[in-house]
PDB file of N, CA and C in Angstrom:
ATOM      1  N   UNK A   1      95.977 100.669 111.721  1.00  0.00           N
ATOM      2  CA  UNK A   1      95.237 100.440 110.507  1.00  0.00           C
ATOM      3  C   UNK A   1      95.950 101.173 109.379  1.00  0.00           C
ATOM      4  N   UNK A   2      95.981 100.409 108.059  1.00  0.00           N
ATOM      5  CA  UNK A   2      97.011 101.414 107.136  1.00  0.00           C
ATOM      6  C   UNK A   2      95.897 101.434 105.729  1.00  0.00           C
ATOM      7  N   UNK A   3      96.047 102.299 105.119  1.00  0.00           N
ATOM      8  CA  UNK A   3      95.605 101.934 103.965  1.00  0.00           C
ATOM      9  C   UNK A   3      96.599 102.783 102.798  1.00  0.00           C
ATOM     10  N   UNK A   4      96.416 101.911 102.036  1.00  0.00           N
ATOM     11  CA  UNK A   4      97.233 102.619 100.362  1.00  0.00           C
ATOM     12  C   UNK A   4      96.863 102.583  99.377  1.00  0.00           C
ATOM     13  N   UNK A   5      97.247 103.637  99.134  1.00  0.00           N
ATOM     14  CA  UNK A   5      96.462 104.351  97.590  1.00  0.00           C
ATOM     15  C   UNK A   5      97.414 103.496  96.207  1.00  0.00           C
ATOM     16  N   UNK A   6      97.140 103.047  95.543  1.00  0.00           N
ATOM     17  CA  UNK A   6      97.390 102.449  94.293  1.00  0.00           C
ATOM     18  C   UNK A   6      96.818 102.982  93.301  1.00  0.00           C
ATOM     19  N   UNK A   7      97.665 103.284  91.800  1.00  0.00           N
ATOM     20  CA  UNK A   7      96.949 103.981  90.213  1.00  0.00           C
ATOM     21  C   UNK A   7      96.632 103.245  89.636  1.00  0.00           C
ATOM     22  N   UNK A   8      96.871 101.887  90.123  1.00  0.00           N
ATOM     23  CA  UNK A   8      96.381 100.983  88.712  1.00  0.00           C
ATOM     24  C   UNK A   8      96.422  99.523  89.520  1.00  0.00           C
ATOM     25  N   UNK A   9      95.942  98.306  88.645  1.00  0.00           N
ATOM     26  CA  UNK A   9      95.425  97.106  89.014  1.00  0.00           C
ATOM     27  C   UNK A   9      97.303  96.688  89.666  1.00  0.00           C
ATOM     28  N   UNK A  10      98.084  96.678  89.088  1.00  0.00           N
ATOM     29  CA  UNK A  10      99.291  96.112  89.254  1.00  0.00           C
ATOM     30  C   UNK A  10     100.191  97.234  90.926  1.00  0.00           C
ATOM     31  N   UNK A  11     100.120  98.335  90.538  1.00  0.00           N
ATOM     32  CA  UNK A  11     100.460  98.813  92.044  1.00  0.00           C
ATOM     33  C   UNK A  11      99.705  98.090  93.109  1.00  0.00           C
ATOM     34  N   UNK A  12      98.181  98.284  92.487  1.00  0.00           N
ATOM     35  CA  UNK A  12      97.534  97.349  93.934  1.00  0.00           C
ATOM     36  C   UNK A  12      97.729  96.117  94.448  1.00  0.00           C
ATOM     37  N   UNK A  13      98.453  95.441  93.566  1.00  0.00           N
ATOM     38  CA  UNK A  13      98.686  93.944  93.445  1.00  0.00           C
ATOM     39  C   UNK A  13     100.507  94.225  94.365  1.00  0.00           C
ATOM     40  N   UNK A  14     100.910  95.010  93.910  1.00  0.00           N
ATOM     41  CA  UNK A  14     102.347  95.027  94.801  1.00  0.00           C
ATOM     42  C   UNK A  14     102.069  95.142  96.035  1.00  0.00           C
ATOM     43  N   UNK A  15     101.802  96.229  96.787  1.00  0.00           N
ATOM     44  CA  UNK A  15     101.118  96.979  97.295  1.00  0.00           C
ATOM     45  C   UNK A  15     100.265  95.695  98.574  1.00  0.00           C
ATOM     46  N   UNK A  16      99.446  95.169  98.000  1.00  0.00           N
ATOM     47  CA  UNK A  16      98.755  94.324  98.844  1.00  0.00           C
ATOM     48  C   UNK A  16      99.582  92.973  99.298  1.00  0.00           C
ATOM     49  N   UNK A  17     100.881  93.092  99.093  1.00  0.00           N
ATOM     50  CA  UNK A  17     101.862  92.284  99.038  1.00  0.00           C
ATOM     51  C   UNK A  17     102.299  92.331 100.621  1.00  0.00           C
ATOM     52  N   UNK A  18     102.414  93.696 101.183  1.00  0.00           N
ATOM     53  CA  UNK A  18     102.844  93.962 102.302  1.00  0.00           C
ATOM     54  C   UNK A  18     101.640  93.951 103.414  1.00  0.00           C
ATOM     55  N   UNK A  19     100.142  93.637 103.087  1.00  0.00           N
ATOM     56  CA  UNK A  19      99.111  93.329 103.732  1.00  0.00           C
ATOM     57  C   UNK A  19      98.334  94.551 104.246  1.00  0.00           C
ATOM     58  N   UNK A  20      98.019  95.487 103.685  1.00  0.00           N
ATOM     59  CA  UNK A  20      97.833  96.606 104.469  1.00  0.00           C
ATOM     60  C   UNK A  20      96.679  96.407 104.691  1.00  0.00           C
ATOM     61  N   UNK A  21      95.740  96.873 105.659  1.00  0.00           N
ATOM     62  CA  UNK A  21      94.247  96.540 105.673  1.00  0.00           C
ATOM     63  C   UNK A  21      93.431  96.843 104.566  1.00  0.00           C
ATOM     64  N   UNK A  22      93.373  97.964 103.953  1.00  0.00           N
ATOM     65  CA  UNK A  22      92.654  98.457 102.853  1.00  0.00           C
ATOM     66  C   UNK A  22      93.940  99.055 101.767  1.00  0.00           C
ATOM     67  N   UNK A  23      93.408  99.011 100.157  1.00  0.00           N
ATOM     68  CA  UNK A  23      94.020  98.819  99.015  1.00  0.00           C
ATOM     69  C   UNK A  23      92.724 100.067  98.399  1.00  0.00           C
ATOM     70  N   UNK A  24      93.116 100.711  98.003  1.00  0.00           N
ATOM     71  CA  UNK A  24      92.224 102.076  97.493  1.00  0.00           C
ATOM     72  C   UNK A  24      92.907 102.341  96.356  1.00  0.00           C
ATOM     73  N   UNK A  25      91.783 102.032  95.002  1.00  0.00           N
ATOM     74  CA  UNK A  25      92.628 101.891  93.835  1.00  0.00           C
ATOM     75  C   UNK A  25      92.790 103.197  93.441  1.00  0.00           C
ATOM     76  N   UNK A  26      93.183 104.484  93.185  1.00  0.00           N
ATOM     77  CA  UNK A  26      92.797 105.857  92.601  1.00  0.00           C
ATOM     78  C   UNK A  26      93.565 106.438  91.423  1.00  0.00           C
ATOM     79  N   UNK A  27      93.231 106.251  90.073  1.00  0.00           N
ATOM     80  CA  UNK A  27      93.701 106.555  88.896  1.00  0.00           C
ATOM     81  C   UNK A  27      93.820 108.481  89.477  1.00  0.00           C
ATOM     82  N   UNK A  28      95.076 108.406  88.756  1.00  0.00           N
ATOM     83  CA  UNK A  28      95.693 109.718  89.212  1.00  0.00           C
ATOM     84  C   UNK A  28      94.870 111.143  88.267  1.00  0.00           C
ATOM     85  N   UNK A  29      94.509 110.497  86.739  1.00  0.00           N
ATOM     86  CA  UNK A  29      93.959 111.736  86.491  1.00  0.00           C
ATOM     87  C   UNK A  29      92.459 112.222  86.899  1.00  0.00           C
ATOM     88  N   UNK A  30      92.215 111.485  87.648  1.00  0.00           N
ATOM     89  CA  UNK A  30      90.692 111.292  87.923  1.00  0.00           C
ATOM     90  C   UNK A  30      90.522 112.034  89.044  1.00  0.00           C
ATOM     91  N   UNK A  31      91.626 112.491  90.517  1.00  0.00           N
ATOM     92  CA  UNK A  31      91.717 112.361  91.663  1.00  0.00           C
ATOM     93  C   UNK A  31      91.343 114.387  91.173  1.00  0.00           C
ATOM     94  N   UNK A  32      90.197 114.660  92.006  1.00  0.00           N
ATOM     95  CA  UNK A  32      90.017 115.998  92.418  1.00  0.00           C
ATOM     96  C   UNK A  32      89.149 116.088  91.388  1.00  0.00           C
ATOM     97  N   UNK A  33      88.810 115.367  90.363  1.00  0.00           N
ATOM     98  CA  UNK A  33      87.882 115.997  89.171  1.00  0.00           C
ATOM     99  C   UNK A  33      86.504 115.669  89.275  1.00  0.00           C
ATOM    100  N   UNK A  34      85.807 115.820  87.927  1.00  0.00           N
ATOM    101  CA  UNK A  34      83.969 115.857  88.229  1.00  0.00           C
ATOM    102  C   UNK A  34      84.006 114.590  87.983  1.00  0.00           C
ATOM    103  N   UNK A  35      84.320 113.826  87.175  1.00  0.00           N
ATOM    104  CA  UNK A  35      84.140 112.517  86.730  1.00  0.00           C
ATOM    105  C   UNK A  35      84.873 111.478  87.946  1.00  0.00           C
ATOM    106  N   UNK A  36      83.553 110.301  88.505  1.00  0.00           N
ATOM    107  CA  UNK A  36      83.909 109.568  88.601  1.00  0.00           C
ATOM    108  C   UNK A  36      84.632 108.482  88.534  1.00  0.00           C
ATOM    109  N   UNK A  37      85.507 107.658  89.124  1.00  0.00           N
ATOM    110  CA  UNK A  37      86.700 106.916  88.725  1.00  0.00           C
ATOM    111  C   UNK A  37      85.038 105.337  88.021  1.00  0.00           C
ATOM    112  N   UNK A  38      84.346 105.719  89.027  1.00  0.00           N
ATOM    113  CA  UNK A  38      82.864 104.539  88.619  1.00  0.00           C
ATOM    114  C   UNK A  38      82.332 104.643  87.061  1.00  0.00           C
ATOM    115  N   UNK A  39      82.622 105.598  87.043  1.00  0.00           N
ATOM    116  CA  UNK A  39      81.930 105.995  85.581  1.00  0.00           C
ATOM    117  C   UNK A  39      82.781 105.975  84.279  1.00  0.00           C
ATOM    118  N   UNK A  40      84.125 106.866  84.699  1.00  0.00           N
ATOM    119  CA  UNK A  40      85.043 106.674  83.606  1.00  0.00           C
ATOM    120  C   UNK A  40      85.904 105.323  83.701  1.00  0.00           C
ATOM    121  N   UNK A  41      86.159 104.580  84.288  1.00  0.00           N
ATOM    122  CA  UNK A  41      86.665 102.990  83.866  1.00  0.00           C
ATOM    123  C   UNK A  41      86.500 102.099  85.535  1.00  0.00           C
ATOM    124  N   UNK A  42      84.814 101.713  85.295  1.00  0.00           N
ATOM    125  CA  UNK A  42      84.318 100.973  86.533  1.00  0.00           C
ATOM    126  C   UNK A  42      85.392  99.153  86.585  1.00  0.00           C
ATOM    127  N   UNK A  43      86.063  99.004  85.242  1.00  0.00           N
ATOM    128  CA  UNK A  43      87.009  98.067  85.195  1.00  0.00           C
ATOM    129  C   UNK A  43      87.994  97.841  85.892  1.00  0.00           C
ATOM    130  N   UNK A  44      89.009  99.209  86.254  1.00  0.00           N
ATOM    131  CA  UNK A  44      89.634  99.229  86.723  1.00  0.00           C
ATOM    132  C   UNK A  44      89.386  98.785  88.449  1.00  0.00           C
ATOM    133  N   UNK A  45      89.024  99.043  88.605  1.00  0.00           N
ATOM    134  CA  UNK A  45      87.425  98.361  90.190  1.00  0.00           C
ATOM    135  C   UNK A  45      87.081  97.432  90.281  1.00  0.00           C
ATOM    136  N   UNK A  46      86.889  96.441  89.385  1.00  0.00           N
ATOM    137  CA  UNK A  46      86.521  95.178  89.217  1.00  0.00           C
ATOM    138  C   UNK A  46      87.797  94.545  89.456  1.00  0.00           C
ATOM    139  N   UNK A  47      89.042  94.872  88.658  1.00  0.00           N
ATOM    140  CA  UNK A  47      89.720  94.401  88.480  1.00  0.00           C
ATOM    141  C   UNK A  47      91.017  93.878  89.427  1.00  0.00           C
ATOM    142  N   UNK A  48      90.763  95.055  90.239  1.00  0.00           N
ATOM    143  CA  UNK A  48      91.798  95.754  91.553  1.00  0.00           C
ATOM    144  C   UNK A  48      91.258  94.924  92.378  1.00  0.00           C
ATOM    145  N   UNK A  49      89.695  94.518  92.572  1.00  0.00           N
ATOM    146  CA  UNK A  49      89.264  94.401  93.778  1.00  0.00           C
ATOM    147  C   UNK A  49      89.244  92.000  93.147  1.00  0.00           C
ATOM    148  N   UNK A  50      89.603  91.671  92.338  1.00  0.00           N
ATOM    149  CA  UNK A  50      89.856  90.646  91.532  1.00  0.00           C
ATOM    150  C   UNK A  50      91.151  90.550  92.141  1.00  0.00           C
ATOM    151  N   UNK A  51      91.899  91.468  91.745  1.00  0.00           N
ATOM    152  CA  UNK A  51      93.519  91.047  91.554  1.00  0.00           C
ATOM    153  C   UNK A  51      93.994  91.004  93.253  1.00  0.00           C
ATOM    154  N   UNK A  52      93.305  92.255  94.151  1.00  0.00           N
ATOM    155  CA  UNK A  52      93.481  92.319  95.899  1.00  0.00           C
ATOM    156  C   UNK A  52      93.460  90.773  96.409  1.00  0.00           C
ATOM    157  N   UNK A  53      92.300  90.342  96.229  1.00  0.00           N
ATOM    158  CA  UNK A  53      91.668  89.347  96.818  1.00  0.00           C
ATOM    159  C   UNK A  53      92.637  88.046  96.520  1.00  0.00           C
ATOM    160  N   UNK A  54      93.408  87.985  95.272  1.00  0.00           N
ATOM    161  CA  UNK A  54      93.928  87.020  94.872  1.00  0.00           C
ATOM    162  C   UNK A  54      95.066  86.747  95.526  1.00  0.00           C
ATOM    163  N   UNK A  55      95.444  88.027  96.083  1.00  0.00           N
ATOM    164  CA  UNK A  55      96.798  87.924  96.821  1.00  0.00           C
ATOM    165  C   UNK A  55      96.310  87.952  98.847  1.00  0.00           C
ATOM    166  N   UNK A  56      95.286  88.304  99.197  1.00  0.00           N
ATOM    167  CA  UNK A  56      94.995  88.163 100.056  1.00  0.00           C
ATOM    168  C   UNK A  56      93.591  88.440 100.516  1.00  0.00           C
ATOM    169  N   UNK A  57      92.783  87.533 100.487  1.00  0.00           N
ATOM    170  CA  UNK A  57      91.450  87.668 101.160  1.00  0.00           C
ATOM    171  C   UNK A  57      90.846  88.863 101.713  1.00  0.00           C
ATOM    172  N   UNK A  58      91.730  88.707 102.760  1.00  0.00           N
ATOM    173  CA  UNK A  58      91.336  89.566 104.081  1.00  0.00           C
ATOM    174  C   UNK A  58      91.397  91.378 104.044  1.00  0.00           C
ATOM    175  N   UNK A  59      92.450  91.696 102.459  1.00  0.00           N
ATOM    176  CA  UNK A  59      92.222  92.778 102.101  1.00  0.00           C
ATOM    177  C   UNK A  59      91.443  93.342 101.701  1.00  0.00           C
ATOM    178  N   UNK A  60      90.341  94.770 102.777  1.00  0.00           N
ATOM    179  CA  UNK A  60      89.221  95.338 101.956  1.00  0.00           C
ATOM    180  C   UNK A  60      90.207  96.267 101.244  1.00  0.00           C
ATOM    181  N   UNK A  61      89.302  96.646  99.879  1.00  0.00           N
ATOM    182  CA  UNK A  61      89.638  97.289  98.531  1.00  0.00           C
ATOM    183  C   UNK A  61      88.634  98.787  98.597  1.00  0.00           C
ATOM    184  N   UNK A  62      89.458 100.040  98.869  1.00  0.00           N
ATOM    185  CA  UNK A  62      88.137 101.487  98.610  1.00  0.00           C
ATOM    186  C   UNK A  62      88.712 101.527  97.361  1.00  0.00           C
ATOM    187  N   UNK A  63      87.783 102.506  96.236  1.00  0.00           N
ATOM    188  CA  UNK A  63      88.136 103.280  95.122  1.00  0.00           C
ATOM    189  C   UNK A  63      87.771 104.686  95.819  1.00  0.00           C
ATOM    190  N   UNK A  64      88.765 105.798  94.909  1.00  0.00           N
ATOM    191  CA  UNK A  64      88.383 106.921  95.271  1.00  0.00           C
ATOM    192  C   UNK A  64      88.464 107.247  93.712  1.00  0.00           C
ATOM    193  N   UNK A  65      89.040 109.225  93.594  1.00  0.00           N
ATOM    194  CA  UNK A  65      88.779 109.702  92.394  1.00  0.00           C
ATOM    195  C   UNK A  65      87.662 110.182  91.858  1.00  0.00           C
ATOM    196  N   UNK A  66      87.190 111.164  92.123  1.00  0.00           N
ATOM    197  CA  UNK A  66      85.999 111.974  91.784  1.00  0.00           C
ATOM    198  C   UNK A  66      84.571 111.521  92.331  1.00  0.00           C
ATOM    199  N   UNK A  67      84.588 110.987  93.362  1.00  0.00           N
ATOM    200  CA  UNK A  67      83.373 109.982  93.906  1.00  0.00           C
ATOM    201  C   UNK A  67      82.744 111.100  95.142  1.00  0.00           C
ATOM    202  N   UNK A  68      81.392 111.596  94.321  1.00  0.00           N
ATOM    203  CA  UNK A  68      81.072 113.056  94.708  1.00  0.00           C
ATOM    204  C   UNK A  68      79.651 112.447  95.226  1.00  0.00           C
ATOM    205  N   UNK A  69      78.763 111.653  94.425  1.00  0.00           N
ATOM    206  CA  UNK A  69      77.812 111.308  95.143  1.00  0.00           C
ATOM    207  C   UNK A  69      77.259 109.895  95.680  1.00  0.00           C
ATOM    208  N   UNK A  70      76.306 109.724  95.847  1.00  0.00           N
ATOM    209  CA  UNK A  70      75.767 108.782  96.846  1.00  0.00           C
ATOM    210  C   UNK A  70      75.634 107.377  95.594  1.00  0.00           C
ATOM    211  N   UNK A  71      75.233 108.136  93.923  1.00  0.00           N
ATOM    212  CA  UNK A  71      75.335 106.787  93.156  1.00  0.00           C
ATOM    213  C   UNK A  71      76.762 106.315  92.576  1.00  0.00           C
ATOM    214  N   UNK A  72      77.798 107.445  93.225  1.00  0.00           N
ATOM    215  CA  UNK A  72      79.138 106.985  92.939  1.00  0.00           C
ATOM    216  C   UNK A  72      79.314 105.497  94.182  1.00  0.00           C
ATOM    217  N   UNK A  73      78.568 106.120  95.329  1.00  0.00           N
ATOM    218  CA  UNK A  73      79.278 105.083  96.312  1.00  0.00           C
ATOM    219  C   UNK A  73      78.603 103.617  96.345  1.00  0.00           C
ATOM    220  N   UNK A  74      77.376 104.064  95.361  1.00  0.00           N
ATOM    221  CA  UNK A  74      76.254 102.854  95.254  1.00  0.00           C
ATOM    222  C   UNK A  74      77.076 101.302  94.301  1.00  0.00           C
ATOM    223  N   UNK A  75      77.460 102.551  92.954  1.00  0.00           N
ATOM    224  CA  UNK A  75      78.257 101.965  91.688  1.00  0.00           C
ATOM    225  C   UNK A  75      80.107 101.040  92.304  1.00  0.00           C
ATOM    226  N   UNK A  76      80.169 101.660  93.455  1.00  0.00           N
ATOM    227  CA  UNK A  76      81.875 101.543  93.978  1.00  0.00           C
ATOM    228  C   UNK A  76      81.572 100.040  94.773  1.00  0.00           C
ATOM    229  N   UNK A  77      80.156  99.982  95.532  1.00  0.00           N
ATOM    230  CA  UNK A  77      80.091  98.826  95.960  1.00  0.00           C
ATOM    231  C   UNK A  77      79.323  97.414  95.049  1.00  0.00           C
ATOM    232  N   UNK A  78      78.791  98.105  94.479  1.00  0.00           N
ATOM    233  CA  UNK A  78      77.936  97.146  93.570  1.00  0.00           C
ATOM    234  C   UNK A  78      79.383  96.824  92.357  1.00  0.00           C
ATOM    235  N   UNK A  79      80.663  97.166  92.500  1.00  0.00           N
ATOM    236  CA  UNK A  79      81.519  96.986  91.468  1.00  0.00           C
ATOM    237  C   UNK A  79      82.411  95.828  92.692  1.00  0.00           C
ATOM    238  N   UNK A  80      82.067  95.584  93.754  1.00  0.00           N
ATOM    239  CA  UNK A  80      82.823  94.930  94.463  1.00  0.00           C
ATOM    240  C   UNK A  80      83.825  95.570  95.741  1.00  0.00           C
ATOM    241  N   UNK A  81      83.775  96.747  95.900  1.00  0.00           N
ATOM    242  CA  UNK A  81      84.684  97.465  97.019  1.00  0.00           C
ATOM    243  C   UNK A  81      83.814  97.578  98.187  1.00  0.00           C
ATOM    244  N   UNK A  82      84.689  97.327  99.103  1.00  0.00           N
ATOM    245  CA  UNK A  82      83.886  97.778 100.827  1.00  0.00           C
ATOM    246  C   UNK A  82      83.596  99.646 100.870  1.00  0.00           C
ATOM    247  N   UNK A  83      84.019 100.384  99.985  1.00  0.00           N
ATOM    248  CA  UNK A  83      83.682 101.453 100.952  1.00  0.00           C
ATOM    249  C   UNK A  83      84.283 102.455  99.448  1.00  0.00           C
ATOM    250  N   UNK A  84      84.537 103.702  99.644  1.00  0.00           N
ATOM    251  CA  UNK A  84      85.448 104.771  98.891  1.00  0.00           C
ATOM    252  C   UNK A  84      85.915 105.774  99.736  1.00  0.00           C
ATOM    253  N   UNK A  85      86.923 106.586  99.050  1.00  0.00           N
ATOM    254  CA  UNK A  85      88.190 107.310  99.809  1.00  0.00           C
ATOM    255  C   UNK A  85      87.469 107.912  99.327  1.00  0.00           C
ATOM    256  N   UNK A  86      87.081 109.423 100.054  1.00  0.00           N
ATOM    257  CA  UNK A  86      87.176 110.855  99.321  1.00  0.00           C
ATOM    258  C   UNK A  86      87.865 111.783 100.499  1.00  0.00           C
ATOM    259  N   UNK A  87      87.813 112.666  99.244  1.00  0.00           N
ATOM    260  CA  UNK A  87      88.174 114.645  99.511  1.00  0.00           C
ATOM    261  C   UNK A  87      87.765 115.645  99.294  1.00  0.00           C
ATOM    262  N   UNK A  88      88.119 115.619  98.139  1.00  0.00           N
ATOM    263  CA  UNK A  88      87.470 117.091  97.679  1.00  0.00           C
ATOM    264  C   UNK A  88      86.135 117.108  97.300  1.00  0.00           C
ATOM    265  N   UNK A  89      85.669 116.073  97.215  1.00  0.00           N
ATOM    266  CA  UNK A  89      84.033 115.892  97.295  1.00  0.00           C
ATOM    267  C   UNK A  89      83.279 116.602  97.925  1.00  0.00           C
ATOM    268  N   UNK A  90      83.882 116.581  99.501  1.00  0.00           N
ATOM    269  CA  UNK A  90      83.194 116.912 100.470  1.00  0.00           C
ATOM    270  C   UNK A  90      83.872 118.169 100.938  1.00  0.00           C
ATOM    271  N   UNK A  91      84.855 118.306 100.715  1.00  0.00           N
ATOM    272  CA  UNK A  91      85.675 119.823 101.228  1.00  0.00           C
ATOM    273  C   UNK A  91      85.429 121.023 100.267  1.00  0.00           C
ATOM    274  N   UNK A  92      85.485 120.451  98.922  1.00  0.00           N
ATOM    275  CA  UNK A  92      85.015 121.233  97.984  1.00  0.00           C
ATOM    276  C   UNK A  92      83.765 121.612  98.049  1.00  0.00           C
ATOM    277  N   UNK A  93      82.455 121.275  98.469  1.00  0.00           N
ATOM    278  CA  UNK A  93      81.017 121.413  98.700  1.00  0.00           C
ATOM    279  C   UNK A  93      81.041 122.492  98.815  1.00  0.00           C
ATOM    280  N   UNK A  94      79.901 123.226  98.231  1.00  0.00           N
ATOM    281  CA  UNK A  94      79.325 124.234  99.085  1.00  0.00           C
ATOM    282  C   UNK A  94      78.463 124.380 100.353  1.00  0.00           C
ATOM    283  N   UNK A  95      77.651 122.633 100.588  1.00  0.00           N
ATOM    284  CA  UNK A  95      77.551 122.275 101.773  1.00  0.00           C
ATOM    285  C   UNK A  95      78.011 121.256 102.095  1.00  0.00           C
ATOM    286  N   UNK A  96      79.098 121.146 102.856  1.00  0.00           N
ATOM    287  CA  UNK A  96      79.726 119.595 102.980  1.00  0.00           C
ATOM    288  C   UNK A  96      78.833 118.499 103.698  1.00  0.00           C
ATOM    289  N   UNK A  97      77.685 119.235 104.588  1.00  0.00           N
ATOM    290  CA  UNK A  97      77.338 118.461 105.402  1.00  0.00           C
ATOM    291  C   UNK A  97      75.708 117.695 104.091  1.00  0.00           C
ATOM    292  N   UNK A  98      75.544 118.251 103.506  1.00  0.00           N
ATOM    293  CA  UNK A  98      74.472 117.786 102.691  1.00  0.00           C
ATOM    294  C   UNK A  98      75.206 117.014 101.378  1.00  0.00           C
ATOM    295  N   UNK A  99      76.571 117.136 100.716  1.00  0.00           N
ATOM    296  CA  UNK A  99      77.106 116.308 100.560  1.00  0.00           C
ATOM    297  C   UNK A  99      77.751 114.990 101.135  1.00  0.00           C
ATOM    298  N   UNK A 100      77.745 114.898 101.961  1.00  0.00           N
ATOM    299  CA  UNK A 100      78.164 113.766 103.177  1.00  0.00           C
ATOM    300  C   UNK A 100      76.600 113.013 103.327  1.00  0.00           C
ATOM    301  N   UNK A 101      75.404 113.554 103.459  1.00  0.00           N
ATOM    302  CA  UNK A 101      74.194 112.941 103.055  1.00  0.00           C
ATOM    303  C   UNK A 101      73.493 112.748 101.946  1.00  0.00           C
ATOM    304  N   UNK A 102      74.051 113.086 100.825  1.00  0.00           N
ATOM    305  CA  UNK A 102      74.003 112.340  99.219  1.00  0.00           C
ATOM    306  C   UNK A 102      74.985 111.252  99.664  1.00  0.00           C
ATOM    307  N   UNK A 103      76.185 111.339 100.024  1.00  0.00           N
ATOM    308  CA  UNK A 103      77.226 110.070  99.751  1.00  0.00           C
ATOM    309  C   UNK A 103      76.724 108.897 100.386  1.00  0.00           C
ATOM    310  N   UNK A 104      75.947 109.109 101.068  1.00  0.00           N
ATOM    311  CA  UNK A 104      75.103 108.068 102.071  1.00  0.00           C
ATOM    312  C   UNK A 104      73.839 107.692 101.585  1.00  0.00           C
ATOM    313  N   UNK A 105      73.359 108.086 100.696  1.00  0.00           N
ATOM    314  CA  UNK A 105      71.442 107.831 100.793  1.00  0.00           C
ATOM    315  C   UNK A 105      71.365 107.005 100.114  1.00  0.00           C
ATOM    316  N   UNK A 106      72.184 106.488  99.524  1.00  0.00           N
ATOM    317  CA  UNK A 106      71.836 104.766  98.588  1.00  0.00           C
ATOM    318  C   UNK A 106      72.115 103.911  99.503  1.00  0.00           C
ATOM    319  N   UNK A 107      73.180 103.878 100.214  1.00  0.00           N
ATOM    320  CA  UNK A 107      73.805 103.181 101.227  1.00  0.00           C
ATOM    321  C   UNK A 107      72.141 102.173 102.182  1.00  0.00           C
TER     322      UNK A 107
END
């Protein structure tokens, strides 16, 4: 199973060229910060997961980039993605395990 991280609509579009199972769009200044990639440009998400599909169906699309809670992962699917990448979301926590059950409770 492979997946790759892409910064923008056009890496993902290369990128999904070589078929990888999942296409995870993650704007680079976004990656480790408070702000959601959902919140600060939910376009870029729309767009990735538009442009994936065009080149191959069968590719699911995660977003990652600051996707800390449960209405980030609500906003990531309701924008069209199967799922989101995180990290420091959950490593960063002060409880990871009660963050890992926000990321879930919209679900």
């Amino acid at each position: 199973m492979t997946v790759v991280c892409a910064e923008n609509v056009q890496s993902a579009v290369q990128v999904a060229e070589f078929r990888p199972d999942y296409v995870a769009v993650e704007p680079p200044e976004l990656i480790g910060g408070n702000v959601s990639v959902t919140t600060a440009n939910p376009a870029i998400i729309e767009k990735t997961v538009e442009a994936v599909k065009k080149v191959n169906g069968s590719i699911s699309v995660l977003c990652g980039a600051g996707v800390k809670t449960g209405e980030d992962v609500k906003a990531a699917i309701d924008l069209g993605t199967s799922g989101v990448l995180l990290a420091s979301g959950v490593v960063k926590a002060k409880d990871p395990k009660a963050a890992l059950l926000d990321l879930v409770k919209r679900l």
